[in-house]
PDB file of N, CA and C in Angstrom:
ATOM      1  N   UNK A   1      69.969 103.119  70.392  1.00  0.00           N
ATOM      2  CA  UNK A   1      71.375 103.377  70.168  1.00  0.00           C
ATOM      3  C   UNK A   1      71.687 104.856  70.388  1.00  0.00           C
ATOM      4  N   UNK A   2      70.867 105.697  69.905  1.00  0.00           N
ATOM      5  CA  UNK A   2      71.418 107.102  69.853  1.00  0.00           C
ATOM      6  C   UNK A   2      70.930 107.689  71.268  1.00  0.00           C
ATOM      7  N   UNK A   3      69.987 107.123  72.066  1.00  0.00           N
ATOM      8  CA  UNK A   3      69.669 107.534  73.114  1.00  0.00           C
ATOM      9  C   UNK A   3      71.085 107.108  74.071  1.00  0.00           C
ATOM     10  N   UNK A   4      71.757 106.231  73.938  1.00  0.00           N
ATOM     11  CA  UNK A   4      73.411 105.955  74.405  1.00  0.00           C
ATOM     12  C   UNK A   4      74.235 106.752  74.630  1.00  0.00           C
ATOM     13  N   UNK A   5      74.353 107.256  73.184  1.00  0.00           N
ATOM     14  CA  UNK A   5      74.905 107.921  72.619  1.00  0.00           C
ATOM     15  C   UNK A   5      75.014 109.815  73.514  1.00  0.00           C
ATOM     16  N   UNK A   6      73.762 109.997  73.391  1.00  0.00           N
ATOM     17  CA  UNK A   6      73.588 111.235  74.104  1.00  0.00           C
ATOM     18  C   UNK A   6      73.907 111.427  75.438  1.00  0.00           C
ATOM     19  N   UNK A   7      73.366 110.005  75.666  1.00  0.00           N
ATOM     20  CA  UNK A   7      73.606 110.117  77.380  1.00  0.00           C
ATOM     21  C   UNK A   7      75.117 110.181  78.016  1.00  0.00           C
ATOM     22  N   UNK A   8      75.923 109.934  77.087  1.00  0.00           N
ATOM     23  CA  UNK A   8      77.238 110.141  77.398  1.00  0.00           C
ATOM     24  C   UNK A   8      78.432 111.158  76.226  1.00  0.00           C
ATOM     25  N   UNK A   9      78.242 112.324  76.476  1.00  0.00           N
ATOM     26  CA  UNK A   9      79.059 113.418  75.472  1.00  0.00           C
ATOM     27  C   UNK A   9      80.389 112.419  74.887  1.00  0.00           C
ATOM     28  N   UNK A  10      81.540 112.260  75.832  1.00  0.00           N
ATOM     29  CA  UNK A  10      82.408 111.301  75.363  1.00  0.00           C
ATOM     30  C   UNK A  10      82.374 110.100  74.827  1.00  0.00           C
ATOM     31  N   UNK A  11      81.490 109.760  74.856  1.00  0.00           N
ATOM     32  CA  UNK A  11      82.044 108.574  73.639  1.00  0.00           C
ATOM     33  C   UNK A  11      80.724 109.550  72.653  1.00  0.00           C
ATOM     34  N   UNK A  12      80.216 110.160  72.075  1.00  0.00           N
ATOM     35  CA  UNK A  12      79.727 110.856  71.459  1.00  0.00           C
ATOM     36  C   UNK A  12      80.757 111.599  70.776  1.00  0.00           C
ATOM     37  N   UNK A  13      81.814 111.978  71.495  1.00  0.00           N
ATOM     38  CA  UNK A  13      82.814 113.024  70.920  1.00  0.00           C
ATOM     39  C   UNK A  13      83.778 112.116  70.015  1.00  0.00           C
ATOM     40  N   UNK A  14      83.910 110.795  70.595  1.00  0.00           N
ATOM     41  CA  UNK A  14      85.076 109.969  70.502  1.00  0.00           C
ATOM     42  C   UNK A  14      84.561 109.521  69.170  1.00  0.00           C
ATOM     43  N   UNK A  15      83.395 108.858  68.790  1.00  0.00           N
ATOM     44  CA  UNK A  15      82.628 108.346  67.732  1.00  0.00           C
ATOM     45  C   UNK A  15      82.628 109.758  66.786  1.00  0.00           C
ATOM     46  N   UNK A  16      82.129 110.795  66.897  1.00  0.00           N
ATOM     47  CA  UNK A  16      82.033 111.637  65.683  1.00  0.00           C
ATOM     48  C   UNK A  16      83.750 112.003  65.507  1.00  0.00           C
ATOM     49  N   UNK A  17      84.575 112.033  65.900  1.00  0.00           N
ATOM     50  CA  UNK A  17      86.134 112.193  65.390  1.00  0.00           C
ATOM     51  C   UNK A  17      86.418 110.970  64.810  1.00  0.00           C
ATOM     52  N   UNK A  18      86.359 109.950  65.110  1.00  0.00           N
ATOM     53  CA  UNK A  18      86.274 108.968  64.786  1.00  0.00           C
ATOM     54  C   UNK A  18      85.719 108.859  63.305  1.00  0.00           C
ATOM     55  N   UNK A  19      84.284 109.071  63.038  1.00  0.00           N
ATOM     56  CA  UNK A  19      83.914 109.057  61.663  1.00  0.00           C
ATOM     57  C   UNK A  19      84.023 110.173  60.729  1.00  0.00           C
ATOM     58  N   UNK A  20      84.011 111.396  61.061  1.00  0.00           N
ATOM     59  CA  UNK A  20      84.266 112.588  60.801  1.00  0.00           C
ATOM     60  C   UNK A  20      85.386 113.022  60.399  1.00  0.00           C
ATOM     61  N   UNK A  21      86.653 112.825  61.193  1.00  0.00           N
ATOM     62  CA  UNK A  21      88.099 113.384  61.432  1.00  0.00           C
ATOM     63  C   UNK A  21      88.716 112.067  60.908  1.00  0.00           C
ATOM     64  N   UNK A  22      88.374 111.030  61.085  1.00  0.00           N
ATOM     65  CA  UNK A  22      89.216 109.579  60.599  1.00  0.00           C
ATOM     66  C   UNK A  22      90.380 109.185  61.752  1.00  0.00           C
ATOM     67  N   UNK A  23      89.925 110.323  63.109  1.00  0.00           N
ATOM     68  CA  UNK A  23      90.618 110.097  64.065  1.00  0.00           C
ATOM     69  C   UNK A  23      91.235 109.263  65.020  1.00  0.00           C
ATOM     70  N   UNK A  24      92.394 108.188  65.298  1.00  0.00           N
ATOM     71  CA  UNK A  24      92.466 106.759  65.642  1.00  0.00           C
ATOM     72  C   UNK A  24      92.855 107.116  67.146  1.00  0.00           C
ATOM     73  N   UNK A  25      91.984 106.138  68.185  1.00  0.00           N
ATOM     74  CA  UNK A  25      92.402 106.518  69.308  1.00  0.00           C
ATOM     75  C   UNK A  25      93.021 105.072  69.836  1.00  0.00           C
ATOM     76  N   UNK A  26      93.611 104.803  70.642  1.00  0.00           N
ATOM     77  CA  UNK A  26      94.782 103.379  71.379  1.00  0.00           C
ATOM     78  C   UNK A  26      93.452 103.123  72.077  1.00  0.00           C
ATOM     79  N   UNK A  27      93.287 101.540  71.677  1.00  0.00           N
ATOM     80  CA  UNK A  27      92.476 101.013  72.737  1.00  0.00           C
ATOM     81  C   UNK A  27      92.986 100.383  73.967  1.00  0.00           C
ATOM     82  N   UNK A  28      92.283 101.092  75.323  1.00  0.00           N
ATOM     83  CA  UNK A  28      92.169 100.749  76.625  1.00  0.00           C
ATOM     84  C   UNK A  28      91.193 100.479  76.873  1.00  0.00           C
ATOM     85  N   UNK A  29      90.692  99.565  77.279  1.00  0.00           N
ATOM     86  CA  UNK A  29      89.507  98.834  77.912  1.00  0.00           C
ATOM     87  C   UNK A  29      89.436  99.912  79.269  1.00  0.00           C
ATOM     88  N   UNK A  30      90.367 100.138  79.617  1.00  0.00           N
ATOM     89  CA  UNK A  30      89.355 101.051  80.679  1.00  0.00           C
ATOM     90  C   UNK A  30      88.897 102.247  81.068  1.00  0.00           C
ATOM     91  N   UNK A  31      89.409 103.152  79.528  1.00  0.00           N
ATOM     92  CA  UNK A  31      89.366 104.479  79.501  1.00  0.00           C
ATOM     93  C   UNK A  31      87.629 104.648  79.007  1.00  0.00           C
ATOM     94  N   UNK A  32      87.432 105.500  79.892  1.00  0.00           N
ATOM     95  CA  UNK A  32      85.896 105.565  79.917  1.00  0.00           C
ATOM     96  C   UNK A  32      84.938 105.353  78.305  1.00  0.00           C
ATOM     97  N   UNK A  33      84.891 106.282  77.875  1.00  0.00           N
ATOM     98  CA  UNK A  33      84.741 106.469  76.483  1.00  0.00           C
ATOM     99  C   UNK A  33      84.436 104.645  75.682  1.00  0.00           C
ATOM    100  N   UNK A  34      85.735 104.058  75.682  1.00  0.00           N
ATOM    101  CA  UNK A  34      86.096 103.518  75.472  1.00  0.00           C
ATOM    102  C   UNK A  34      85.238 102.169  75.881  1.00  0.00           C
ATOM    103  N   UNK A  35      85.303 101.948  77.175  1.00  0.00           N
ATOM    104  CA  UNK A  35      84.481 100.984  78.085  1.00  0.00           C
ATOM    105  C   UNK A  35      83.081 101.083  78.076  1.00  0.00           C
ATOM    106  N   UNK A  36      82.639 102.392  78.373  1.00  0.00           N
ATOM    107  CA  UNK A  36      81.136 102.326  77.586  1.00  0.00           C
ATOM    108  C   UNK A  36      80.709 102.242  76.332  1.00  0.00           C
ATOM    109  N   UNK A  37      81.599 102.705  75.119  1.00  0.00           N
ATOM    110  CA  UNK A  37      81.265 102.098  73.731  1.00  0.00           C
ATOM    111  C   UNK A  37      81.574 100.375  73.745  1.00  0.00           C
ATOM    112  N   UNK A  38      82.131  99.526  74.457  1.00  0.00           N
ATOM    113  CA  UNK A  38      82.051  98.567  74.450  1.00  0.00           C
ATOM    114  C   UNK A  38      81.284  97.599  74.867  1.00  0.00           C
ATOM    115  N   UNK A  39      80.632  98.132  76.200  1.00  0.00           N
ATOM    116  CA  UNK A  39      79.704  97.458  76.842  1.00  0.00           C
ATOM    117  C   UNK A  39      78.470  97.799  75.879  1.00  0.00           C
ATOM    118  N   UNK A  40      77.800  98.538  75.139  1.00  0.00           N
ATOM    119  CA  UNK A  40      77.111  98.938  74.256  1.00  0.00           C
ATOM    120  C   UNK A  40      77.557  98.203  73.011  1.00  0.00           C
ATOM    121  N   UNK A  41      78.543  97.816  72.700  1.00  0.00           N
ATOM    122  CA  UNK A  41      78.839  97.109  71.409  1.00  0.00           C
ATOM    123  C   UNK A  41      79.148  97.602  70.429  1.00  0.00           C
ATOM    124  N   UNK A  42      78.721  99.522  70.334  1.00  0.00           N
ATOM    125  CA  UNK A  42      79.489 100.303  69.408  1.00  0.00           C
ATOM    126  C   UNK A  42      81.341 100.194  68.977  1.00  0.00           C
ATOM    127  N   UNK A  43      81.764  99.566  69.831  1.00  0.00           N
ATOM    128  CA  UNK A  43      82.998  99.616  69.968  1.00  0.00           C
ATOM    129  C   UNK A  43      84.021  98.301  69.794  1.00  0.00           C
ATOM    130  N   UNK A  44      85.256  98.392  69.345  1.00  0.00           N
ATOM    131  CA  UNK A  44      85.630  96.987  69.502  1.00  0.00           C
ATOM    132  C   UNK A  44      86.938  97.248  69.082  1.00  0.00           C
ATOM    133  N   UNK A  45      88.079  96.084  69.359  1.00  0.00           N
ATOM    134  CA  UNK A  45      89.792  96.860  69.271  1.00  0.00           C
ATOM    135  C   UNK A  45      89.547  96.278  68.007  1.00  0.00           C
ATOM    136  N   UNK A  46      90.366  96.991  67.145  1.00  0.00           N
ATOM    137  CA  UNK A  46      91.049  96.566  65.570  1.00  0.00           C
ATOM    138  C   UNK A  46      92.307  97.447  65.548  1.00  0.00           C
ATOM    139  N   UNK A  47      93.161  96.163  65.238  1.00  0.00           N
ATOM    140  CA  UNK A  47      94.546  96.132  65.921  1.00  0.00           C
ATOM    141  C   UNK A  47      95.358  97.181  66.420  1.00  0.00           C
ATOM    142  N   UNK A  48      94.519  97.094  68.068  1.00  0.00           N
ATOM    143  CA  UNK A  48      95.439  98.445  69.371  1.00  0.00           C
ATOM    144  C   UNK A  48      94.507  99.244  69.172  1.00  0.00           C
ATOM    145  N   UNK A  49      93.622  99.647  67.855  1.00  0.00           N
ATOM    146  CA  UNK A  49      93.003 101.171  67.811  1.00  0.00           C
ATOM    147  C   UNK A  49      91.703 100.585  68.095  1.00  0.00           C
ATOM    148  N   UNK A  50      90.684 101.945  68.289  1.00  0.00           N
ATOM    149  CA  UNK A  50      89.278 101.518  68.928  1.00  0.00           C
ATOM    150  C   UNK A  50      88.712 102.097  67.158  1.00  0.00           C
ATOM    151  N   UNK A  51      87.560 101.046  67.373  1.00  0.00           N
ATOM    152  CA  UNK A  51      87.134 101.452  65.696  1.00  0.00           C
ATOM    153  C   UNK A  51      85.479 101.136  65.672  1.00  0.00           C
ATOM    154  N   UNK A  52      84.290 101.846  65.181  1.00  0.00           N
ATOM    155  CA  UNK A  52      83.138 101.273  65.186  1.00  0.00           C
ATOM    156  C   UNK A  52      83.088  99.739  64.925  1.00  0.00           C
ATOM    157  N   UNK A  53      82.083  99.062  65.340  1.00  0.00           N
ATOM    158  CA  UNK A  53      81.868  97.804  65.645  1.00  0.00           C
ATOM    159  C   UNK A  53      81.414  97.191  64.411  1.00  0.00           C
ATOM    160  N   UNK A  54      80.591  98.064  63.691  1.00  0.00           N
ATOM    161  CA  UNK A  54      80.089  97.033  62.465  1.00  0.00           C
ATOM    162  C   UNK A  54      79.561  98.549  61.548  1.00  0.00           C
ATOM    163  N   UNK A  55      79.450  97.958  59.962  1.00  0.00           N
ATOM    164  CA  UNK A  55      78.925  99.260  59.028  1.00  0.00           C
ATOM    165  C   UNK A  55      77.792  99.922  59.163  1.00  0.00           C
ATOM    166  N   UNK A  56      76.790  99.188  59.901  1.00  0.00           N
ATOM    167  CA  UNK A  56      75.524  99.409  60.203  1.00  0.00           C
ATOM    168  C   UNK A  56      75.379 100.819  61.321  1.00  0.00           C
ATOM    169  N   UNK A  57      76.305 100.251  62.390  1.00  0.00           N
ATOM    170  CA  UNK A  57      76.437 101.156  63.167  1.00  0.00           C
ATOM    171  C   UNK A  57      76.916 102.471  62.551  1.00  0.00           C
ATOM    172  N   UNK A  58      77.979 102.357  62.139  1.00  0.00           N
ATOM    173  CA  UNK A  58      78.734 103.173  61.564  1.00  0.00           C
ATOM    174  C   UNK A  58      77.519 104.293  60.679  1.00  0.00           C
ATOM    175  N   UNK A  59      76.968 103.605  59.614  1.00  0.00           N
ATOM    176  CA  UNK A  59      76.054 104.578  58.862  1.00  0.00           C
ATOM    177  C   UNK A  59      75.137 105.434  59.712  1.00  0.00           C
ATOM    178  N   UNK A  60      74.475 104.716  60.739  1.00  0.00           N
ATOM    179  CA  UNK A  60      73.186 104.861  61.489  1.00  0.00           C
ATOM    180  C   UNK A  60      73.646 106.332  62.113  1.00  0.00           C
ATOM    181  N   UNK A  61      74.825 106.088  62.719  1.00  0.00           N
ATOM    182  CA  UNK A  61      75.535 106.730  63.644  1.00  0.00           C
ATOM    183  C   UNK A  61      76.242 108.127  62.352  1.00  0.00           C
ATOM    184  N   UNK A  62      76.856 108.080  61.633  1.00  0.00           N
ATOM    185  CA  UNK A  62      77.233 109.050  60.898  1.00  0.00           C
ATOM    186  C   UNK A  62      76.174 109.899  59.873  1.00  0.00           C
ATOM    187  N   UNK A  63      74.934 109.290  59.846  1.00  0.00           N
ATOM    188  CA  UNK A  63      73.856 110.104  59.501  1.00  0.00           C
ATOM    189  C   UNK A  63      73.159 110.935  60.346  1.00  0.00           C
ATOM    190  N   UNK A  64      73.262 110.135  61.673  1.00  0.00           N
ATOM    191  CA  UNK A  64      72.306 110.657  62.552  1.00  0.00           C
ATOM    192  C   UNK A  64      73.289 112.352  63.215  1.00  0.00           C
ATOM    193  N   UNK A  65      74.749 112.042  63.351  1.00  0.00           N
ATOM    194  CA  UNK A  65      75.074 112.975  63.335  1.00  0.00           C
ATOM    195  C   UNK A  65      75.611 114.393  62.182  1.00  0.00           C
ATOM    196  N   UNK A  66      75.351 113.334  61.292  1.00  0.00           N
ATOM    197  CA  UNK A  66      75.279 114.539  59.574  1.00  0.00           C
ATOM    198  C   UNK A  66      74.057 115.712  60.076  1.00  0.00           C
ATOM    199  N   UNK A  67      72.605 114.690  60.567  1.00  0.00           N
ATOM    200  CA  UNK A  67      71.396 115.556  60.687  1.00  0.00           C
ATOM    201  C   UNK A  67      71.236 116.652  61.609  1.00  0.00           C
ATOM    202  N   UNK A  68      71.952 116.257  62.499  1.00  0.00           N
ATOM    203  CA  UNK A  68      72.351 117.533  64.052  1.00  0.00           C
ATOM    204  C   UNK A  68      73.151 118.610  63.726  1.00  0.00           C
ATOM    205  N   UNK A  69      73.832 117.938  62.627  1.00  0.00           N
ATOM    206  CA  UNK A  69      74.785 119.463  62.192  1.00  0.00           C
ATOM    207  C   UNK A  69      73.853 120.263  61.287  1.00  0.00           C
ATOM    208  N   UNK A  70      73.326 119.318  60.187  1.00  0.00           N
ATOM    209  CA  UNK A  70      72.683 120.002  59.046  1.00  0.00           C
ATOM    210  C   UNK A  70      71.822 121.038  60.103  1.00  0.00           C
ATOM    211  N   UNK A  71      70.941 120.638  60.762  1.00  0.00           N
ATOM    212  CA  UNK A  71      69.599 120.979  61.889  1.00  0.00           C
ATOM    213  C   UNK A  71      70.504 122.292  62.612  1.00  0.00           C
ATOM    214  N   UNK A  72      71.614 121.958  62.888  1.00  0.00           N
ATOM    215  CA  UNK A  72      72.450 122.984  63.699  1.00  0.00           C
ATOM    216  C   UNK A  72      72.035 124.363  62.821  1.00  0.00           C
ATOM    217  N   UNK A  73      73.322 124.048  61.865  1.00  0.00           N
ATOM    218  CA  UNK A  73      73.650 125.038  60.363  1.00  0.00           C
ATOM    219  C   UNK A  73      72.446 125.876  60.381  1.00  0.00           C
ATOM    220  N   UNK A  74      71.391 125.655  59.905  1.00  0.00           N
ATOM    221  CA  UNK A  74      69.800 126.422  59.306  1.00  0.00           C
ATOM    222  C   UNK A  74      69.342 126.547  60.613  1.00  0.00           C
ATOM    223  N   UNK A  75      69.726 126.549  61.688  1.00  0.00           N
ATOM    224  CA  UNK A  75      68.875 127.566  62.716  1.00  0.00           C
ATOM    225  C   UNK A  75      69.889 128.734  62.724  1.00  0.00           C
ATOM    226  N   UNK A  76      71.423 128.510  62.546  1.00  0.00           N
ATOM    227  CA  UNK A  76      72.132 129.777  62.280  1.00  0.00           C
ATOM    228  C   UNK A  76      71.516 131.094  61.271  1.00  0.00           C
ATOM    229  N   UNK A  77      71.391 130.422  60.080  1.00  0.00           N
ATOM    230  CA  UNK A  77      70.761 131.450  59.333  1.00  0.00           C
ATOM    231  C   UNK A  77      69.143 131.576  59.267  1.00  0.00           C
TER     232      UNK A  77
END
């Protein structure tokens, strides 16, 4: 999953605003982002807006990017 994830910055960007920001984006099936979180299954319409697919994902995915920041943070100092 997270190897997906990397391989494409945008829907990487789209997913952490998404869980992070509580950010709602209009679902288009063919806006990139969008179309590859779907074909992957991360993704799915709930009503018009694009929204993670299931809680599982959701956690997996909002920890894994909690740890990149934390990991970020402490190489700063």
């Amino acid at each position: 999953m997270i190897k997906h994830v990397e391989e494409y910055p945008e829907l990487r960007e789209m997913l952490e605003n998404i869980l992070f920001a509580g950010q709602e984006y209009p679902y288009h099936e063919y806006d990139k982002p969008v179309s590859i979180g779907k074909m992957f299954g991360f993704l799915v319409n709930n009503d018009g807006n694009v929204a993670v697919a299931n809680r599982i994902f959701e956690s997996q995915l909002y920890d894994y990017f909690l740890a990149q920041e934390t990991r970020k943070n402490e190489a700063i100092y």
